[in-house]
N, C-alpha and C. Protein backbone atom coordinates (compact mmCIF):
# COMPACT_ATOMS: atom_id res chain seq x y z
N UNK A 1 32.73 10.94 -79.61
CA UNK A 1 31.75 10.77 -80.69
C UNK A 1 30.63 11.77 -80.49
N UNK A 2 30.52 13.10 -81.53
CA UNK A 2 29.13 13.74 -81.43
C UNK A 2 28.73 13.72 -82.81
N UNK A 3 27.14 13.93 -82.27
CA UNK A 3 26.40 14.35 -83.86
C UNK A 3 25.55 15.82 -83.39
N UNK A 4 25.73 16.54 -83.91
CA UNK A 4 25.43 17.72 -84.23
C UNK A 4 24.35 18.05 -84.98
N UNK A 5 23.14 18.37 -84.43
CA UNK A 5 21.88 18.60 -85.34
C UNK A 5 21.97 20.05 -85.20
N UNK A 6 21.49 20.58 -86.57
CA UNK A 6 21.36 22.37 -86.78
C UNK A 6 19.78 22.28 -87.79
N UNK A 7 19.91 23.57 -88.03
CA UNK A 7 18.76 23.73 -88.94
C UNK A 7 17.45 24.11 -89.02
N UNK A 8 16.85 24.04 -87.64
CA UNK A 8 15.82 24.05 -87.08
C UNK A 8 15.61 25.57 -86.93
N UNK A 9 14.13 26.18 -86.51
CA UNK A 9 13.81 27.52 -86.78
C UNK A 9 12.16 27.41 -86.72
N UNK A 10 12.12 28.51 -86.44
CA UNK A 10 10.25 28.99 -86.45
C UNK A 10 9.71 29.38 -87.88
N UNK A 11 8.95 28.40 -88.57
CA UNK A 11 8.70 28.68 -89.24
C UNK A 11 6.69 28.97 -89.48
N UNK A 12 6.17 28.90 -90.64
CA UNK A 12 4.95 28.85 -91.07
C UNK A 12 4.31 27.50 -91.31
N UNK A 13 3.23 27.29 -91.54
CA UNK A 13 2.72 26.27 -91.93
C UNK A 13 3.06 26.49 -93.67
N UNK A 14 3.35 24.98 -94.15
CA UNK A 14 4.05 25.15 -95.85
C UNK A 14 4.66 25.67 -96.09
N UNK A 15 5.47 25.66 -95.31
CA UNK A 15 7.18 26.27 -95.02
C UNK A 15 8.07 25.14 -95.31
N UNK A 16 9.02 25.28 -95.73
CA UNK A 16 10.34 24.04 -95.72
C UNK A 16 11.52 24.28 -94.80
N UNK A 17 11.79 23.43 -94.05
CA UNK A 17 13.21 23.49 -93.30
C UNK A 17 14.00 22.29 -93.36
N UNK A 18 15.62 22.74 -93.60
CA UNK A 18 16.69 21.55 -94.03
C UNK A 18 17.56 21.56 -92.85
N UNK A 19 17.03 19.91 -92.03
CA UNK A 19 17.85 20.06 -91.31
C UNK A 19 19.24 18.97 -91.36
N UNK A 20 20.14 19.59 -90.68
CA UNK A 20 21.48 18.81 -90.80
C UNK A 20 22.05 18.03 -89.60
N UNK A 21 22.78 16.90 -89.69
CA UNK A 21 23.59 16.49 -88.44
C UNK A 21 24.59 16.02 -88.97
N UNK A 22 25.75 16.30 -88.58
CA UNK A 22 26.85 16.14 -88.50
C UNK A 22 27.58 15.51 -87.87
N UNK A 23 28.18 14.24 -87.83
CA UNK A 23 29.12 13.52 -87.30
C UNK A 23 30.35 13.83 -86.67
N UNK A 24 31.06 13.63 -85.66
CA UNK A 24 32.31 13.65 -85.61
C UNK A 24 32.89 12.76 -84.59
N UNK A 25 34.07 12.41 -84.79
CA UNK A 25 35.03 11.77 -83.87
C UNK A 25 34.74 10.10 -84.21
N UNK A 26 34.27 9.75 -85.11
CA UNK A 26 34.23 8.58 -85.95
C UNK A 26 33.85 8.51 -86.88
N UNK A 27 33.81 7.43 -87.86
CA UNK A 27 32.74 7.67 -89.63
C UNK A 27 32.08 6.91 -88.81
N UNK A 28 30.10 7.28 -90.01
CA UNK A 28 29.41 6.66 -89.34
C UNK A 28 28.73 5.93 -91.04
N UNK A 29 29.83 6.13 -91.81
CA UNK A 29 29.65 6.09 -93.06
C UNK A 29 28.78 4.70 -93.48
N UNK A 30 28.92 3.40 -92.55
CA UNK A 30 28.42 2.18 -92.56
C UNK A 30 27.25 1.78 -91.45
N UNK A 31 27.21 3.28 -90.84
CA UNK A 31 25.86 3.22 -90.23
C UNK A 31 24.44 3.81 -90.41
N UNK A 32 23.67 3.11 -89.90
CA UNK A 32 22.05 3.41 -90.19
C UNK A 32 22.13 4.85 -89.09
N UNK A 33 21.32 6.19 -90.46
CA UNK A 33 21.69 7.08 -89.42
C UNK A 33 19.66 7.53 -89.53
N UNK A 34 19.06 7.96 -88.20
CA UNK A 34 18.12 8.26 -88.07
C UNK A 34 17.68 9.65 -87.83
N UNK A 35 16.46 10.20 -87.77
CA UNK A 35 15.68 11.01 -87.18
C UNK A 35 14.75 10.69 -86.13
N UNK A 36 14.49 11.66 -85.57
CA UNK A 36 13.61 10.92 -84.65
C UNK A 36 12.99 12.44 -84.19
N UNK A 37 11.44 12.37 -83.18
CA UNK A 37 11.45 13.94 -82.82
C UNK A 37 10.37 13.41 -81.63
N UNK A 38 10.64 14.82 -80.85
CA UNK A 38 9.78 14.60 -79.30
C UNK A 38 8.91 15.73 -78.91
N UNK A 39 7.63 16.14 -79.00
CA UNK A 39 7.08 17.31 -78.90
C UNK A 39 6.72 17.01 -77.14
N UNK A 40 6.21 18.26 -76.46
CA UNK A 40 6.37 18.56 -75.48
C UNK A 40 4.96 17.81 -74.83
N UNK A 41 5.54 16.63 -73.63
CA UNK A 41 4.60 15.72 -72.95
C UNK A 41 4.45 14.58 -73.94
N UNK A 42 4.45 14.27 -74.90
CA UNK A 42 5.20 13.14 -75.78
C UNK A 42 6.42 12.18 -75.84
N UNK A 43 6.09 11.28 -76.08
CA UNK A 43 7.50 10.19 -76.04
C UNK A 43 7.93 10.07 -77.73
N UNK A 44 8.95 10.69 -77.43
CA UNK A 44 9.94 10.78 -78.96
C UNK A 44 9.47 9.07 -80.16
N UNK A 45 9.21 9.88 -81.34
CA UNK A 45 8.98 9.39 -82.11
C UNK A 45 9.60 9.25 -83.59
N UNK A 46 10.46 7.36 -83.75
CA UNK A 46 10.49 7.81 -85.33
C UNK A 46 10.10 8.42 -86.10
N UNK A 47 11.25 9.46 -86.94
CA UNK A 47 10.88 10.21 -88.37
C UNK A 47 11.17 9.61 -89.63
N UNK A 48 12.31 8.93 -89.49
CA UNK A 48 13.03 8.51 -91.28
C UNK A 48 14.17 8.24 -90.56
N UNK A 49 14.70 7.11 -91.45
CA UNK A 49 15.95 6.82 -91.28
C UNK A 49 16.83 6.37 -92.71
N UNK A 50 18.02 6.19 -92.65
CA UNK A 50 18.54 6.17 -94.39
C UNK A 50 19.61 5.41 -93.90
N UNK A 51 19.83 4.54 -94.61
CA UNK A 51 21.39 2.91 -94.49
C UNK A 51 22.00 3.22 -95.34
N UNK A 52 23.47 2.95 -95.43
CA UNK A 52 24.43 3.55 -96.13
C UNK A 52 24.48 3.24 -97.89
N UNK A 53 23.41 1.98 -97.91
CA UNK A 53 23.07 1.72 -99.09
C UNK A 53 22.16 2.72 -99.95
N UNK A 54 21.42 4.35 -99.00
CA UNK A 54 20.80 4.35 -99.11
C UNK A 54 18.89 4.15 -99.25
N UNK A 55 19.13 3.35 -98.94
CA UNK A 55 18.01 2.32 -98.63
C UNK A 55 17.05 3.31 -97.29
N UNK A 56 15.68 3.85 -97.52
CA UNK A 56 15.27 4.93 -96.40
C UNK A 56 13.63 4.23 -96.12
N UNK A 57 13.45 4.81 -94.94
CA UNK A 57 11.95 4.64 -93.95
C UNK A 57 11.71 5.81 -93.77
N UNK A 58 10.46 5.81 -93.47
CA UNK A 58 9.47 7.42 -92.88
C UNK A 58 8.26 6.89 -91.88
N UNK A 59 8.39 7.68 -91.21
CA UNK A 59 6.97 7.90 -90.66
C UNK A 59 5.76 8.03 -91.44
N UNK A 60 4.82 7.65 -91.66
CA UNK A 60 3.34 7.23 -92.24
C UNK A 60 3.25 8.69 -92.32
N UNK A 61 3.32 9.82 -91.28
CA UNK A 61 2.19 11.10 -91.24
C UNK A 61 3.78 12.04 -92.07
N UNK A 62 4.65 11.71 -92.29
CA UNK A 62 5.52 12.37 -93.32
C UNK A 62 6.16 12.30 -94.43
N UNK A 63 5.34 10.81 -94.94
CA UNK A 63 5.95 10.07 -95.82
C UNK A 63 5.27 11.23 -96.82
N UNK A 64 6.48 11.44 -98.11
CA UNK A 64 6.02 12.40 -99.39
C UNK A 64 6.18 13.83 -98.87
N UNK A 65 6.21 14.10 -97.73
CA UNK A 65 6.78 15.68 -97.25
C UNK A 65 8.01 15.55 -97.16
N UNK A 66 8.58 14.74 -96.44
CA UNK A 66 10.32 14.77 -95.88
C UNK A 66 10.78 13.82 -96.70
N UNK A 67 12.36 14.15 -96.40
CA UNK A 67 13.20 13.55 -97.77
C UNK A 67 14.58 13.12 -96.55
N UNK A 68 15.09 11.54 -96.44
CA UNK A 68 16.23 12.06 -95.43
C UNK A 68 17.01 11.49 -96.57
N UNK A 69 18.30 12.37 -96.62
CA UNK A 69 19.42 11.92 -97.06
C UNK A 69 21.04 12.05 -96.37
N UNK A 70 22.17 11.44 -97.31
CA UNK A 70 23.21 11.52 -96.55
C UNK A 70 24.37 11.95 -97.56
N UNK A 71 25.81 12.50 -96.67
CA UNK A 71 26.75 12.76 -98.01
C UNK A 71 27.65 12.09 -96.93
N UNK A 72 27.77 10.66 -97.28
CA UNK A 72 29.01 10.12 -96.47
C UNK A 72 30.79 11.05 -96.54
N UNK A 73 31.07 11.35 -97.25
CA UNK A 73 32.34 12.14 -97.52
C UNK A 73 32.31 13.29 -96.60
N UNK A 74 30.96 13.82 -96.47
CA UNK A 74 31.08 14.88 -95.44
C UNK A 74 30.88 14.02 -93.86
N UNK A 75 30.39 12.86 -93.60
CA UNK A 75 29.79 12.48 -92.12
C UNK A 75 28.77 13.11 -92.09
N UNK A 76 27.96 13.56 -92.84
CA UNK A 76 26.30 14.20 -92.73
C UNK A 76 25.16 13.60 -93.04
N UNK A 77 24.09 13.67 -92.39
CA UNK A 77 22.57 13.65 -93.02
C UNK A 77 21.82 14.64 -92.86
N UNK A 78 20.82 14.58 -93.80
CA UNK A 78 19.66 16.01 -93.42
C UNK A 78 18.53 15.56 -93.54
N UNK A 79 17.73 15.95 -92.92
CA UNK A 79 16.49 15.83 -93.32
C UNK A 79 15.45 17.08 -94.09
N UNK A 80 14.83 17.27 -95.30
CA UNK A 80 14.02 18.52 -95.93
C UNK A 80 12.82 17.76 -95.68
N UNK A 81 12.75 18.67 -94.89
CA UNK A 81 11.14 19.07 -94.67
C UNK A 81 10.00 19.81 -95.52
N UNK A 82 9.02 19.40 -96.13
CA UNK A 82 8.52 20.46 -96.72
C UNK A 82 7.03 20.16 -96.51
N UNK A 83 6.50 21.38 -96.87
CA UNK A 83 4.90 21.54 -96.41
C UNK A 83 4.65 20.98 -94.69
N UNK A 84 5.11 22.08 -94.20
CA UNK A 84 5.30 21.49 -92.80
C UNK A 84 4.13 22.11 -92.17
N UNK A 85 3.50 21.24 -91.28
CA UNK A 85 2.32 21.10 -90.24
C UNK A 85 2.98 21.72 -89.09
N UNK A 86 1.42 22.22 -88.19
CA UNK A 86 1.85 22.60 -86.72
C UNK A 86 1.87 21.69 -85.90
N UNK A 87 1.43 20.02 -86.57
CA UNK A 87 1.61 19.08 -86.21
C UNK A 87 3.40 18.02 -85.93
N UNK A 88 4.11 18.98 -86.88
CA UNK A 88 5.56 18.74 -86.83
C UNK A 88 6.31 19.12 -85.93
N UNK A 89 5.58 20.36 -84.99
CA UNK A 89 6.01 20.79 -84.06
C UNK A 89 7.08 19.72 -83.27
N UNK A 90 8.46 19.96 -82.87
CA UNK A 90 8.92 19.12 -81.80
C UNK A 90 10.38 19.77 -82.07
N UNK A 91 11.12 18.89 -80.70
CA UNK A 91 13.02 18.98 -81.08
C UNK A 91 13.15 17.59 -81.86
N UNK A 92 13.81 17.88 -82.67
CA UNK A 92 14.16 17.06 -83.43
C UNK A 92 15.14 16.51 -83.22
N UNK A 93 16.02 14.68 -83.17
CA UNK A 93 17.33 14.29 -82.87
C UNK A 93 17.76 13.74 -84.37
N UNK A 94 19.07 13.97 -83.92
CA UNK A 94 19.43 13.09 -85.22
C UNK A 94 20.28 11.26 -83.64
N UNK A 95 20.37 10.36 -84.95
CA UNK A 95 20.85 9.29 -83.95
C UNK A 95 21.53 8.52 -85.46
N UNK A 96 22.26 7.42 -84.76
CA UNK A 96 22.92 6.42 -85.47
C UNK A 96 23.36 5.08 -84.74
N UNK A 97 22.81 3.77 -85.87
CA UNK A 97 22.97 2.42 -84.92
C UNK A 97 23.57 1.80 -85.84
N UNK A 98 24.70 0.90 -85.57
CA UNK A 98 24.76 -0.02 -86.27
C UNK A 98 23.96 -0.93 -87.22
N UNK A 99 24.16 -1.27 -88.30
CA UNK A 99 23.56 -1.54 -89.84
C UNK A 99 23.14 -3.08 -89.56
N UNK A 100 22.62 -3.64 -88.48
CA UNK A 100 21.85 -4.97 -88.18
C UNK A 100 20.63 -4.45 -87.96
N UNK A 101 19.78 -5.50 -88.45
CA UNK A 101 18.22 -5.47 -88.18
C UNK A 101 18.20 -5.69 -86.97
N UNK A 102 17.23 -4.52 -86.06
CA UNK A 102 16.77 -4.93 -84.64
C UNK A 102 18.20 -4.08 -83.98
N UNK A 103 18.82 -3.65 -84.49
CA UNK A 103 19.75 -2.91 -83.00
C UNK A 103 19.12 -2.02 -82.90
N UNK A 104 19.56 -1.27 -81.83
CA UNK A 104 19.31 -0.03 -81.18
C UNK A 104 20.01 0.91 -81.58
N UNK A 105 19.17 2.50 -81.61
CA UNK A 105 20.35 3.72 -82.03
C UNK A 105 20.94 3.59 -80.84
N UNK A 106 22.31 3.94 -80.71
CA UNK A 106 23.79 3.97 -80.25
C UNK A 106 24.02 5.48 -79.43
N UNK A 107 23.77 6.50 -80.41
CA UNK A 107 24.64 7.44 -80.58
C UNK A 107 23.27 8.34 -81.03
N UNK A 108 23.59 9.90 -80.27
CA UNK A 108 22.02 10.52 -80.22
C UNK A 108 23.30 12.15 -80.19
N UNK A 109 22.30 12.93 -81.23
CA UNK A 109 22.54 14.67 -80.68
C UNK A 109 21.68 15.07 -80.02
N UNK A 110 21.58 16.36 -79.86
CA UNK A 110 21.23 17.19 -78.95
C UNK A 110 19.85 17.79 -79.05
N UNK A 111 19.51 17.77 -80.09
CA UNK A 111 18.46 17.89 -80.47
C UNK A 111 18.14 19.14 -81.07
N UNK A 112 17.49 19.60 -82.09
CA UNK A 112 17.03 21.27 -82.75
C UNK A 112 15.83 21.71 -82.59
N UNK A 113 15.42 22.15 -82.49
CA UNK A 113 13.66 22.47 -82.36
C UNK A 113 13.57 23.25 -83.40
N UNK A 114 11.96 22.81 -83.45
CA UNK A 114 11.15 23.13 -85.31
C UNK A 114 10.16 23.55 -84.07
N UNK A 115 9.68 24.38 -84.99
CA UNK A 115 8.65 25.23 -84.37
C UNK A 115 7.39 25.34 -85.72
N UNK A 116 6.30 25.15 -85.91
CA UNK A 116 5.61 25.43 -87.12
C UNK A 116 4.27 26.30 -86.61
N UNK A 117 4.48 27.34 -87.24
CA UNK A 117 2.74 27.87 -86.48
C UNK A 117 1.78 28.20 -87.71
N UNK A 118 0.66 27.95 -87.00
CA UNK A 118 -0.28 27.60 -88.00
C UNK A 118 -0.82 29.01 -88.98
């Protein structure tokens, strides 16, 4: 089972970046798939997450900038980023938990790094 995060890059401040993760070696088509991100000396922090219903959460400081979505047929989610802060700075994970309230993500990539300079 991997998920594959890409997308990530040095960008500007009010810059947009689309990032992707990719599933493989199971569907995760009935699972809650997340974001999450960890800047350097920080403890990784929810970004957004999206349930197969659709159904999505954000972080307070990105809610109305980022957008997460999914294309179950492919095993993907992305997250678009836009009007991005040097405050966004971090590696970014993608993760996925089973579709109960209160579990835990399961299943974690590798992480991409966003870079934003001011």
């Amino acid at each position: 089972v991997q998920l594959q995060a890409s997308g990530g890059g040095l960008v500007q401040a009010g810059d947009s970046l689309r990032l992707s993760c990719a599933a493989s070696g199971r569907t995760f088509v009935n699972y809650v798939m997340g974001w999450f991100r960890q800047a350097p000396g920080k403890e990784r922090e929810f970004v957004a997450e999206i349930w197969n219903s659709g159904k999505t959460s954000y972080r307070v400081s990105v809610k109305g900038r980022f957008t997460v979505s999914r294309d179950n047929a492919k095993n993907t989610v992305f997250l678009q980023m836009n009007s991005l802060k040097p405050e966004d700075t971090s590696v970014y994970y993608c993760a996925a938990r089973p579709p109960l309230i209160g579990t835990n993500y399961t299943y974690w990539g590798q992480g991409t790094q966003v870079t934003v300079s001011s």
